[in-house]
Protein backbone atom coordinates (compact mmCIF):
# COMPACT_ATOMS: atom_id res chain seq x y z
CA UNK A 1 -41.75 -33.18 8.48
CA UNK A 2 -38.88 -34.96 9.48
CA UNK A 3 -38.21 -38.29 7.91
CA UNK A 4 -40.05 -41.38 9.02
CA UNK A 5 -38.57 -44.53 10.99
CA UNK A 6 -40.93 -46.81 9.54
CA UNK A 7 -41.33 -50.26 11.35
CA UNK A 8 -42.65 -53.18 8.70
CA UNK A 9 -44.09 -56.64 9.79
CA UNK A 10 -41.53 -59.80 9.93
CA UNK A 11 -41.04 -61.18 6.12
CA UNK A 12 -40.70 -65.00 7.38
CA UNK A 13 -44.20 -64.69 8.86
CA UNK A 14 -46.62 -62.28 7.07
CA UNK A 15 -49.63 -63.17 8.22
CA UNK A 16 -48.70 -64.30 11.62
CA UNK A 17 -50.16 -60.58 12.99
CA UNK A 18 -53.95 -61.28 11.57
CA UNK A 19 -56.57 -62.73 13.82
CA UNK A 20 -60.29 -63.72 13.04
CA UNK A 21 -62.70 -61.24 14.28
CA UNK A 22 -65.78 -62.47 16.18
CA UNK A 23 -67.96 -61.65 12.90
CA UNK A 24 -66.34 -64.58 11.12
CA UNK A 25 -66.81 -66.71 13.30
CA UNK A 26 -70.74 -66.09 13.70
CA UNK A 27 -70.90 -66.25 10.29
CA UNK A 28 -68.97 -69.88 10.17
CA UNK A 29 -70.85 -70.73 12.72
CA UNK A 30 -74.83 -69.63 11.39
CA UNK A 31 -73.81 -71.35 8.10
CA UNK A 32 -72.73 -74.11 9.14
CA UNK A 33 -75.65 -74.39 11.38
CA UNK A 34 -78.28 -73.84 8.24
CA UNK A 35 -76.81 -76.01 6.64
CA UNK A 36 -76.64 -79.33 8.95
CA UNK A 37 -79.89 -78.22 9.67
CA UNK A 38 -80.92 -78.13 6.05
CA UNK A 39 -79.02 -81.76 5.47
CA UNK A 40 -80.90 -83.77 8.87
CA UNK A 41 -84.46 -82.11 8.06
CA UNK A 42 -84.05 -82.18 4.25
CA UNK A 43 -85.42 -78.65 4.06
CA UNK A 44 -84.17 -76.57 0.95
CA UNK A 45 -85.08 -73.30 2.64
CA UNK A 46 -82.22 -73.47 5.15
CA UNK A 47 -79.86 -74.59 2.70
CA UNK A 48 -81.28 -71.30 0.95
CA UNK A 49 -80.78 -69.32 3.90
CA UNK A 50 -77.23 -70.32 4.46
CA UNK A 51 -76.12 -69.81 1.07
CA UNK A 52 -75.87 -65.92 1.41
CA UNK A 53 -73.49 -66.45 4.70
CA UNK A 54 -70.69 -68.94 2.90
CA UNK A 55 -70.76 -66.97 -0.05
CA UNK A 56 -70.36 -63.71 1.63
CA UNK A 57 -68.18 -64.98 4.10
CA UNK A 58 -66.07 -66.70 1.03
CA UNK A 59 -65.87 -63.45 -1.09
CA UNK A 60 -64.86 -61.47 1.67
CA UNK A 61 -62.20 -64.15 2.35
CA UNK A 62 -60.71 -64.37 -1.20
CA UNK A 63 -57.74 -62.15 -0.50
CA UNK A 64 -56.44 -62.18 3.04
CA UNK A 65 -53.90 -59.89 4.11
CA UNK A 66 -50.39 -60.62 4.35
CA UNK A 67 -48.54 -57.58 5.84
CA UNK A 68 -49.13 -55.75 9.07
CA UNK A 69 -49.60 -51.50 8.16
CA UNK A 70 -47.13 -49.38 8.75
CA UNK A 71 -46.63 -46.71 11.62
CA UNK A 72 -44.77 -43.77 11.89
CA UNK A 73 -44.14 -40.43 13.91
CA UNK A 74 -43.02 -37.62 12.13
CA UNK A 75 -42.05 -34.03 13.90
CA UNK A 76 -42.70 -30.51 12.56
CA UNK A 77 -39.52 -29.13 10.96
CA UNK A 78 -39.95 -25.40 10.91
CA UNK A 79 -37.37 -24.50 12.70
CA UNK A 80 -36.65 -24.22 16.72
CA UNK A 81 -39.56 -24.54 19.28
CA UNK A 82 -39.82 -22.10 21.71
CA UNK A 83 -42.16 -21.93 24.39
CA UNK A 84 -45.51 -20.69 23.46
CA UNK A 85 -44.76 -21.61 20.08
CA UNK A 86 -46.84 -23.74 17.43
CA UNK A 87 -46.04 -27.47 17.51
CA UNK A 88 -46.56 -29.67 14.71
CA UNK A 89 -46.49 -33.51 14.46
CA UNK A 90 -48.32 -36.31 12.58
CA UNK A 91 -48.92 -40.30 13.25
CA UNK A 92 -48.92 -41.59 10.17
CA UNK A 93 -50.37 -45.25 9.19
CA UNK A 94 -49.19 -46.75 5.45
CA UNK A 95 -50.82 -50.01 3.56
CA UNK A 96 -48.48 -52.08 2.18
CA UNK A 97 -50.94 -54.85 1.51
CA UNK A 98 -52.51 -56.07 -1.70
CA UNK A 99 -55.83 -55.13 -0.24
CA UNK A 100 -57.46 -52.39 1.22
CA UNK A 101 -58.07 -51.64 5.22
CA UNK A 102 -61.87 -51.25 5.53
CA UNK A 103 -61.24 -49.67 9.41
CA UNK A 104 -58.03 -48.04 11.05
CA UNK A 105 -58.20 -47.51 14.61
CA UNK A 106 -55.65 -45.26 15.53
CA UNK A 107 -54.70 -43.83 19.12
CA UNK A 108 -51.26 -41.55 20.32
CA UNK A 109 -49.97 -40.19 23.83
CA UNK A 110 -48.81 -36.84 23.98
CA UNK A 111 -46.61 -35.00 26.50
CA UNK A 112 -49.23 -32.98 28.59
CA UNK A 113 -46.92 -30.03 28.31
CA UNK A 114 -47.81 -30.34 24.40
CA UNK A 115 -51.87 -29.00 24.42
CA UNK A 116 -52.93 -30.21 21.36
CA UNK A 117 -55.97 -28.36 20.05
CA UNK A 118 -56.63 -29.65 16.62
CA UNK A 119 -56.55 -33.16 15.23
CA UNK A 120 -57.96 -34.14 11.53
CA UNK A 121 -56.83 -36.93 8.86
CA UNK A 122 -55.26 -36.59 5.58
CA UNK A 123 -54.39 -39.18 2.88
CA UNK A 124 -51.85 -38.74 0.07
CA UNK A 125 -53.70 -40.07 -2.35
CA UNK A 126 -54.64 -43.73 -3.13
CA UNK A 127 -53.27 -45.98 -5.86
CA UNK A 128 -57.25 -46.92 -6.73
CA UNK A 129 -57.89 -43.19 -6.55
CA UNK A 130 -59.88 -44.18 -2.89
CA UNK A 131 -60.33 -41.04 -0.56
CA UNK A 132 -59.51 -41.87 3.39
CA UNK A 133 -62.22 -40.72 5.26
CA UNK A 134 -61.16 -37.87 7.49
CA UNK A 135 -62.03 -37.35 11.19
CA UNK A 136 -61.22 -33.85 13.10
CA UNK A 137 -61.86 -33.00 16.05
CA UNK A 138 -61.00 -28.80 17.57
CA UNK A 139 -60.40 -28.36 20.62
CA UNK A 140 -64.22 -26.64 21.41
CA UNK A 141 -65.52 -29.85 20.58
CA UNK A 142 -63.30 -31.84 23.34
CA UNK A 143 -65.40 -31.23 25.85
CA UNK A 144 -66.19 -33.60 28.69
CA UNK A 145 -68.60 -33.31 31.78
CA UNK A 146 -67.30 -29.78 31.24
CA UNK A 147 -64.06 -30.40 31.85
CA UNK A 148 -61.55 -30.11 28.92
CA UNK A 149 -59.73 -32.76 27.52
CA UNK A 150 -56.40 -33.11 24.77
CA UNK A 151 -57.99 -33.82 21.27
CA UNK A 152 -55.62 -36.70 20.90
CA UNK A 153 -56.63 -38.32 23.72
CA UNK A 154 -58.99 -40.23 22.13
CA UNK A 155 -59.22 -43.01 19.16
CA UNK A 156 -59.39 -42.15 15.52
CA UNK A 157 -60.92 -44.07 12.90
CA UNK A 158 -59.96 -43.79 8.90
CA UNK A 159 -59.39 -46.17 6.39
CA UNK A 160 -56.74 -47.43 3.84
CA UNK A 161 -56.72 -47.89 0.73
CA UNK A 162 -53.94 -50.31 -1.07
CA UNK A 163 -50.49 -48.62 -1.32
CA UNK A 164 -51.76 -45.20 0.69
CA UNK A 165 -51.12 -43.53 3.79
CA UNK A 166 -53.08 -41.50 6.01
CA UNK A 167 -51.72 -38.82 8.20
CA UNK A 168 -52.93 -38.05 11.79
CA UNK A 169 -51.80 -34.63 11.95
CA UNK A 170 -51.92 -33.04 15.32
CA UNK A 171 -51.17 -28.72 15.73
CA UNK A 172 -51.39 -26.91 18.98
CA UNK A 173 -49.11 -25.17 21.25
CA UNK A 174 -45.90 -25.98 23.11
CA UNK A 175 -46.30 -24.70 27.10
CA UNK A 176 -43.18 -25.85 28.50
CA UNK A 177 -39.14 -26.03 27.87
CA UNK A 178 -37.98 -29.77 27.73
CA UNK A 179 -37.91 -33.31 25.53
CA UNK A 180 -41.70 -33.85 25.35
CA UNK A 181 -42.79 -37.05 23.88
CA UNK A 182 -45.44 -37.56 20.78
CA UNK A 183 -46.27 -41.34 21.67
CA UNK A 184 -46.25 -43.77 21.73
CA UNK A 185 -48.69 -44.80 19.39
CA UNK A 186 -50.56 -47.55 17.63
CA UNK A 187 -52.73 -49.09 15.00
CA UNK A 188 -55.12 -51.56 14.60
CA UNK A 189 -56.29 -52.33 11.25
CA UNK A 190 -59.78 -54.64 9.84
CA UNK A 191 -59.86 -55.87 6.21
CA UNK A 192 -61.98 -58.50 4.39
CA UNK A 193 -65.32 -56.76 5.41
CA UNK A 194 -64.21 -56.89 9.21
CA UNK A 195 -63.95 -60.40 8.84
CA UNK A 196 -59.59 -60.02 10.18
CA UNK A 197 -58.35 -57.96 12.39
CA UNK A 198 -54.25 -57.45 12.93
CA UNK A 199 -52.42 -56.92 16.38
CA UNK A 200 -51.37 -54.00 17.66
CA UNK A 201 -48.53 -51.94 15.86
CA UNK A 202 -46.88 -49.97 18.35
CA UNK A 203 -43.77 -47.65 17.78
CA UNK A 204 -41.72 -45.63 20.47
CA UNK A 205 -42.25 -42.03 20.68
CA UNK A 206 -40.57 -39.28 19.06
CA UNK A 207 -39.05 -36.69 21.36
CA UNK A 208 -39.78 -32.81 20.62
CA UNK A 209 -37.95 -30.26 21.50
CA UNK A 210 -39.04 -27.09 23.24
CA UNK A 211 -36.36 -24.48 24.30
CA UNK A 212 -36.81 -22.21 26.96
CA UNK A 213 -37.84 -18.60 26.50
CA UNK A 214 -35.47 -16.36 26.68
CA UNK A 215 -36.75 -13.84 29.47
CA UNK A 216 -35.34 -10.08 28.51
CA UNK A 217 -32.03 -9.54 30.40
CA UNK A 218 -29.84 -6.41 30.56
CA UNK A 219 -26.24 -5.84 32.48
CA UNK A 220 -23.82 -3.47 33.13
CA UNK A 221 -20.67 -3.62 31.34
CA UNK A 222 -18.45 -3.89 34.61
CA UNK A 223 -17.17 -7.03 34.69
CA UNK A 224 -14.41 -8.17 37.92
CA UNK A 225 -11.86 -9.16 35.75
CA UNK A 226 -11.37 -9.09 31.80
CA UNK A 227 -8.98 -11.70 30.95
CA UNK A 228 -9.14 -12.64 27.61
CA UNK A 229 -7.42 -11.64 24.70
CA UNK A 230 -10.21 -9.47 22.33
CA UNK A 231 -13.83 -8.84 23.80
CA UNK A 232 -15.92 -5.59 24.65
CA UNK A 233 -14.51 -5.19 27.90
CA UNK A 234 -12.01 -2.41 28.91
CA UNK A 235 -9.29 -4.26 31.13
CA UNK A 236 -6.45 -2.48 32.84
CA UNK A 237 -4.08 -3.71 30.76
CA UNK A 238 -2.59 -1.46 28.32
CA UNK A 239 -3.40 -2.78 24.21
CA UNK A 240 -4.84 -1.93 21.72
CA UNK A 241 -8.14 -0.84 22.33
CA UNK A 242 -10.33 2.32 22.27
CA UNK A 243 -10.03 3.39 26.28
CA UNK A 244 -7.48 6.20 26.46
CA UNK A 245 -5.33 5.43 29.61
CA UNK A 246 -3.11 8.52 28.75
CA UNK A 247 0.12 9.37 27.15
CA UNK A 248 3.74 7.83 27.24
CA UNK A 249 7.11 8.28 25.67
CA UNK A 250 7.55 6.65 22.10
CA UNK A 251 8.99 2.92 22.14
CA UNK A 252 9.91 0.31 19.82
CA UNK A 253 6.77 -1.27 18.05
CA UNK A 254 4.65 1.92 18.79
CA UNK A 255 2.53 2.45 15.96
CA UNK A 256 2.75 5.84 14.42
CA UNK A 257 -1.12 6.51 14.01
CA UNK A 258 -1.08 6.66 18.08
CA UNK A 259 1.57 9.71 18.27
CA UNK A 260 0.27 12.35 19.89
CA UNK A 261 1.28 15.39 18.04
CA UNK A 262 0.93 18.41 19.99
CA UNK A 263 2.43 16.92 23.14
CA UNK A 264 5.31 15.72 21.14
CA UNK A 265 6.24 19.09 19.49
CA UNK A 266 5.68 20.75 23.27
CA UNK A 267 7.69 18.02 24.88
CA UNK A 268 9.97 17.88 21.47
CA UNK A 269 10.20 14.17 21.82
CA UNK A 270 7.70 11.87 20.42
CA UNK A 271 4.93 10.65 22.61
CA UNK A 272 2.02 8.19 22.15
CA UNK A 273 -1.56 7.59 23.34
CA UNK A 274 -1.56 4.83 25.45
CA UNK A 275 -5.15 2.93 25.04
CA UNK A 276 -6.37 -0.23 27.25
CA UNK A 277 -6.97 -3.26 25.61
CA UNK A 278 -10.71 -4.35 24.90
CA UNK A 279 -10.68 -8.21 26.39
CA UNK A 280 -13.51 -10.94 26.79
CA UNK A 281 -14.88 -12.10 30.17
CA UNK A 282 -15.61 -15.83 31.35
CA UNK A 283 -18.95 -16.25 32.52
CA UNK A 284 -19.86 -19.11 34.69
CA UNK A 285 -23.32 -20.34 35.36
CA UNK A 286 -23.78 -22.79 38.30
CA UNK A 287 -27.52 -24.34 38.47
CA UNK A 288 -28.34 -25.83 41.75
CA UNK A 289 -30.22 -29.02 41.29
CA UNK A 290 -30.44 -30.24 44.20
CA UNK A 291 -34.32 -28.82 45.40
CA UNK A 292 -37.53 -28.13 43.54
CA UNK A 293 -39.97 -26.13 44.95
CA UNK A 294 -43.18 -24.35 43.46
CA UNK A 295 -45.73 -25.88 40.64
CA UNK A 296 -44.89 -25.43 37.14
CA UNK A 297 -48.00 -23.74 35.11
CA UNK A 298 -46.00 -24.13 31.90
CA UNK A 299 -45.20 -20.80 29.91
CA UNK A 300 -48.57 -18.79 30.55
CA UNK A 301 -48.51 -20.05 34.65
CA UNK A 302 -46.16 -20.32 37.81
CA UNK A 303 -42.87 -20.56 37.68
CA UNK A 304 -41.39 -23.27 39.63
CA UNK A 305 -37.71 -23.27 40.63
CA UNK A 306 -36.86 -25.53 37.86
CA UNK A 307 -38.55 -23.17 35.29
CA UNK A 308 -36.83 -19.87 36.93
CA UNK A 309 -33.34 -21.57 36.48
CA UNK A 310 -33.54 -22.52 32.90
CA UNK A 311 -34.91 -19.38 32.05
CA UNK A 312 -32.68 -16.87 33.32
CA UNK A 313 -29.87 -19.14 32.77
CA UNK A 314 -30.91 -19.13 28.88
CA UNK A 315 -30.92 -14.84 29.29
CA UNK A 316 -27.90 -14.61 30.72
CA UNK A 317 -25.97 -16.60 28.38
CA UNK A 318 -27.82 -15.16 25.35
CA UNK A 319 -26.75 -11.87 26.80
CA UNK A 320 -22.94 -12.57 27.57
CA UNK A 321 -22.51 -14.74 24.38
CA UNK A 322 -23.89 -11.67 22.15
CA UNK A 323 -21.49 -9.24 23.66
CA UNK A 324 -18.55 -12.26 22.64
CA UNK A 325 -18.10 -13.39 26.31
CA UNK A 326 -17.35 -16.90 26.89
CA UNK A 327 -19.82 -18.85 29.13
CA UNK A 328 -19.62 -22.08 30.37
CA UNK A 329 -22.66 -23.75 32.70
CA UNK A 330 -21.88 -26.28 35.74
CA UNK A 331 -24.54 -28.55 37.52
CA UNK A 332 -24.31 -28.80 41.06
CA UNK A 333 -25.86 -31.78 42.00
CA UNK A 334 -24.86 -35.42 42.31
CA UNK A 335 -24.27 -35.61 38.34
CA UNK A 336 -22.57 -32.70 38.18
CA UNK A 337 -22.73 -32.01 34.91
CA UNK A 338 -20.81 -29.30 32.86
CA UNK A 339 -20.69 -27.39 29.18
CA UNK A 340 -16.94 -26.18 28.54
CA UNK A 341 -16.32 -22.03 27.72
CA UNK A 342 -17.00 -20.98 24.53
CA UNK A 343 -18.21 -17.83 22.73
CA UNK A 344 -20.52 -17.70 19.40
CA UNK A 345 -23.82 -18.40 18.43
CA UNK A 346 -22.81 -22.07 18.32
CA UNK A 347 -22.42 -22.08 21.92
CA UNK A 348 -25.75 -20.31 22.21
CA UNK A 349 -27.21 -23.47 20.75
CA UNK A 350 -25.44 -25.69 22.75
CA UNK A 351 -26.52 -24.09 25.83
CA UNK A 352 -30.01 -24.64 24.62
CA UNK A 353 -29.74 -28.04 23.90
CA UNK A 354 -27.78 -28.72 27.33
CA UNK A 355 -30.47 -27.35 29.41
CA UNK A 356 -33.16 -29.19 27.52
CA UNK A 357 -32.01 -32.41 29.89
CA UNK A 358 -31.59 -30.05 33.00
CA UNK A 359 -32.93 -32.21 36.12
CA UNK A 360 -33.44 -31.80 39.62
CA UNK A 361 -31.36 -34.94 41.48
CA UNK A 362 -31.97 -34.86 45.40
CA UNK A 363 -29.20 -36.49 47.11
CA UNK A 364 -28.04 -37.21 50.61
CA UNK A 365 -24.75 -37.67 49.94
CA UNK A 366 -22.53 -33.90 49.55
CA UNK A 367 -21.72 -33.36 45.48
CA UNK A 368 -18.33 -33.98 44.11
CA UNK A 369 -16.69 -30.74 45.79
CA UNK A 370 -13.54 -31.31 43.11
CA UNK A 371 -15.60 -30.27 39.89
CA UNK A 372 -15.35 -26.88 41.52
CA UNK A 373 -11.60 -26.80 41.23
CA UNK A 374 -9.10 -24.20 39.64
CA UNK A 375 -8.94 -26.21 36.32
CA UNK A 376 -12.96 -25.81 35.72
CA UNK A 377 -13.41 -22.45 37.31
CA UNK A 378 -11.32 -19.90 36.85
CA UNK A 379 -9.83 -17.29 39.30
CA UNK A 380 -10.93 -14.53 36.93
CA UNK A 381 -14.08 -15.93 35.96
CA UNK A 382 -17.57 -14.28 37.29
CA UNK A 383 -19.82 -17.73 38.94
CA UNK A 384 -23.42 -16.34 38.85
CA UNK A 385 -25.28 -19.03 40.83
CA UNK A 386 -28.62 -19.93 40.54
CA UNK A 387 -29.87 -21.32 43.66
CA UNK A 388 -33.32 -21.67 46.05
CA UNK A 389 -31.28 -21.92 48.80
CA UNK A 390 -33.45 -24.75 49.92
CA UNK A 391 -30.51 -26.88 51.18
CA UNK A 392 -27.65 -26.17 53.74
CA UNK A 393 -25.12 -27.49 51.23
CA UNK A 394 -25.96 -24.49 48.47
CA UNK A 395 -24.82 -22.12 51.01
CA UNK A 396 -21.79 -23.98 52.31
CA UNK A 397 -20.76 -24.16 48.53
CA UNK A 398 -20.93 -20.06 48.02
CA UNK A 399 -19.28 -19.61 50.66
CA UNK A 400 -16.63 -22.13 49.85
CA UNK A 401 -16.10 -20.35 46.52
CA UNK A 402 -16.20 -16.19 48.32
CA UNK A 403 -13.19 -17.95 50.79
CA UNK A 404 -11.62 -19.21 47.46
CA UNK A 405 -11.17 -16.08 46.11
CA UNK A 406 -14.23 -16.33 43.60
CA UNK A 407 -16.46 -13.42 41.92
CA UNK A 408 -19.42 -14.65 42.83
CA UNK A 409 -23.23 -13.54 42.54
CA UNK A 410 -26.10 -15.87 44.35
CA UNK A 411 -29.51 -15.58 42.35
CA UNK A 412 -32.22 -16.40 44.26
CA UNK A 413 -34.89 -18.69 42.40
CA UNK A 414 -37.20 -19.44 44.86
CA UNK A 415 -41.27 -18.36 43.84
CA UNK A 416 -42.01 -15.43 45.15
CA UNK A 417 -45.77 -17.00 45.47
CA UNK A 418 -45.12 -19.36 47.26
CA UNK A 419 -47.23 -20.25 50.09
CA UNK A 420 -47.59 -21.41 53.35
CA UNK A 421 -49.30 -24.99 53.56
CA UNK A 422 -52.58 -25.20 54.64
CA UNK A 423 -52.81 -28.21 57.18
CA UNK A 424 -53.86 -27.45 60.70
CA UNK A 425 -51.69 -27.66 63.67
CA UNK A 426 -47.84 -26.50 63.58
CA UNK A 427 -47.60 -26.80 59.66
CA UNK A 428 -47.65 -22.90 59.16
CA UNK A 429 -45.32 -22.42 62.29
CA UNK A 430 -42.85 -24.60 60.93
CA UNK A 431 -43.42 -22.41 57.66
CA UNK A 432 -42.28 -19.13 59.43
CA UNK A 433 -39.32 -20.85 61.27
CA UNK A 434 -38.34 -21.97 57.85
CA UNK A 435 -38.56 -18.83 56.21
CA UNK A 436 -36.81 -17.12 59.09
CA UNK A 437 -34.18 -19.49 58.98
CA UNK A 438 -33.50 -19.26 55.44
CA UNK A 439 -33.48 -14.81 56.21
CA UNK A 440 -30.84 -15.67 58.33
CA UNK A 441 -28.74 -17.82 55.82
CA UNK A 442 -29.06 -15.11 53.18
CA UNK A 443 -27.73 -12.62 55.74
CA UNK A 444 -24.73 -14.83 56.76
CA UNK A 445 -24.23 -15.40 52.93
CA UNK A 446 -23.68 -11.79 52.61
CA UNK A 447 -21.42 -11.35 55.51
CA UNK A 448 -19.44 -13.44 53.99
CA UNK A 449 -19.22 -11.51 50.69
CA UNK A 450 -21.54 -12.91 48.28
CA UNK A 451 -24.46 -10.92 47.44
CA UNK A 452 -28.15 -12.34 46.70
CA UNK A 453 -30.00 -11.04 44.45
CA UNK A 454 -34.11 -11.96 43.42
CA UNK A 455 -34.06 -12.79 39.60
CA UNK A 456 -36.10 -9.99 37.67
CA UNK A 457 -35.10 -10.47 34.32
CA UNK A 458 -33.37 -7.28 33.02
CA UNK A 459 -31.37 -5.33 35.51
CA UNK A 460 -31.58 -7.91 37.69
CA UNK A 461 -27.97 -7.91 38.17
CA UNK A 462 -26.75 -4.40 37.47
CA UNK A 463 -26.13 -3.38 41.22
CA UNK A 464 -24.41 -6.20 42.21
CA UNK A 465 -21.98 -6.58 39.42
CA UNK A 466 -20.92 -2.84 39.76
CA UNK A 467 -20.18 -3.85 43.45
CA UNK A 468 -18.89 -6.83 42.57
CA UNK A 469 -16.50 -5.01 39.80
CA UNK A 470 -15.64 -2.59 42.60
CA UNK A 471 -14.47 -4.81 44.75
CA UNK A 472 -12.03 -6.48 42.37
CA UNK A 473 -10.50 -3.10 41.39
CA UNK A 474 -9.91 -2.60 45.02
CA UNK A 475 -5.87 -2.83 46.78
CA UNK A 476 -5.77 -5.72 47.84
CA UNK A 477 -5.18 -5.46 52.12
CA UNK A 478 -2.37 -7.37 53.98
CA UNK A 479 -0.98 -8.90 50.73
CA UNK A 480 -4.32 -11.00 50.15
């Protein structure tokens, strides 16, 4: 577990967070009652009877509680969350008092994209030796009315003893990529035989994070332009590399394991193999944030839009970074936010972790057209955009970057379930016209030259990068 932010109750006030319970006063109030009783009527039996009330009440009372408990949040630590994996976190409660909490009521929120199925106490042992009574609850037992229900969403009762904590830990499984939230929670705690009861001790939650899947995803090796200076990618400019692009007459700074022999002694002058250099590719992945469409169903369900984009953006960088591409990830969308170009498993992680806060942001207003510019995306850089091609302003974008001169490869992210609505009237009408409409902006998309491709994980892309490769090889016509 990570380490605890513990909040403690204000020094200059320590009991300023303890109430009386309605108990005490009944009690006050039924011995004080016997007893005035007892006094006016001069009857010993009241008096009697009242006596085990103020003395009980008074025992109970003898050490009153000066510190609120403690609350904490701590977070699994075994490594990176993926979806579908095994979360872990705990709400833990601590007694700093000088007595001992007779009843802990405690209750947490949790992300419903976090399915908790287990929930159970455990203490670390108790100063006095005391053992915290332990409540757990499995996720066949959350039943309700038939219809299931989280396991945390409920209270839980334990108690304290002085100097101890008790743990709420809480397993179950992660179903979606994001910043889900464990909390916030709270305690309420009753000493002196339930005669005190403090406020509420509430803490903000604690943010876990779940990192997209990584879908499997394959590509050719043909790539429009290599520009970089070492990669896996044959360019067409001669280096050092292991392409043979054919022979040539010996020059200065030739090294002499690239002579070729037997053409020398034929040609009795000395010739060398002339090899292409091996150079690294940019890869540039635009996410269109500007639509949603579809339901998420987490990482066993539906894919929304959303999902689809974070997903195969995560495969294609995985893919590109492993074969020591550089790949750098733009926003478009009215915060147009961007990752810089870098290679490594370090930018691996950081592409993780930047599309943990990826957001859809509708807009009116047309996104800043200038973060598009030469000194963010290069002319020799391949722009795989991921779009739904819900909005008229994706399109015009594409085909703003095909006119500039870009490589550029639409995915389509839109659900392939996705269905018609089922009001009465025009309502499925207006759903063909749409989806005609939209037929027709793919088409004119690839007049223009940018292809569109359905995301299907591996090989998704393979077609339409060898075209795309193709075309860049090509003479260019008319001097363009």
């Amino acid at each position: 577990m990570t380490g605890p932010t513990v909040p403690t109750a204000t020094e200059a006030e320590p009991a300023a967070g303890w109430a009386p319970t309605p108990a005490l006063g009944r009690a006050v109030l039924l011995a004080g009652l016997l007893l005035v009783a007892g006094v006016l009527l001069g009857r010993v039996d009241l008096i009697v009877l009242a006596a085990p009330f103020a003395l009980g009440t008074a025992y109970a009372l003898r050490r009153r509680p000066t510190a609120l408990p403690q609350v904490w949040i701590t977070r699994g630590d075994g490594g990176p969350l993926v979806e579908g994996g095994d979360v872990a976190a705990a709400v833990s409660v601590g007694n700093p008092d000088t007595v001992d909490y007779d009843l802990v009521v405690m209750r947490t929120r949790v992300s419903p994209w976090l399915r908790i199925d287990r929930a159970g106490f455990t203490g670390d042992g108790a100063v006095d030796g005391g053992e915290p009574s332990a409540t757990t609850e499995t996720a066949a037992t959350a039943q309700d009315n038939g219809r299931r229900r989280s396991v945390a969403d409920r209270p839980f009762v334990t108690s304290v003893p002085i100097g101890a904590a008790v743990d709420l830990e809480l397993a179950g499984k992660a179903l979606r990529w994001g910043r889900h939230p464990v909390g916030p929670a709270g305690a309420r705690v009753a000493t002196a035989g339930g005669l005190l009861v403090s406020r509420a001790v509430i803490i903000e939650p604690e943010r876990v994070r779940v990192y997209p899947r990584t879908e499997p995803f394959e590509a050719v090796e043909a790539m429009p332009r290599a520009a970089g200076l070492v990669g896996a990618h044959h360019s067409r400019r001669p280096g050092e590399g292991g392409e043979l692009a054919g022979v040539r007459v010996f020059a200065p700074g030739d090294r002499l394991r690239r002579i070729d022999w037997r053409v020398s002694l034929r040609a009795r002058q000395l010739h060398v193999a002339a090899t292409l250099s091996d150079r690294d590719a940019e890869v540039v992945v635009l996410l269109d944030v500007l639509a949603e469409a579809g339901r998420s169903g987490g990482v066993a369900g539906a894919a929304s839009v959303l999902d689809t984009t974070v997903r195969a953006t995560a495969a294609i960088a995985e893919h590109y970074l492993h074969r020591g591409d550089r790949v750098s990830l733009l926003e478009y969308g009215p915060a147009a936010r961007r990752l810089r170009p870098a290679a490594g498993r370090r930018q691996y992680l950081t592409v993780l972790e930047w599309l943990l806060d990826v957001r859809v942001h509708a807009s009116a207003h047309e996104p800043y057209d200038q973060v598009f510019g030469p000194q963010l995306l290069s002319s020799d850089a391949l722009v795989v955009v991921l779009t739904p091609l819900l909005d008229e302003r994706s399109a015009q974008m594409l085909a703003r970057l095909a006119r500039g001169g870009r490589f550029v490869v639409a995915v389509d992210t839109l659900p392939t379930d996705l269905t018609s609505p089922k009001d009465r009237g025009w309502a499925e009408v207006a759903y063909r016209l749409w989806r005609l409409d939209r037929e027709i902006m793919i088409g004119q998309l690839r007049e223009h030259g940018v292809p569109v491709v359905r995301w299907a994980g591996a090989g998704s892309l393979d077609q339409v990068l060898r075209d795309v490769a193709r075309l860049a090889t090509a003479p260019r016509v008319g001097g363009r």
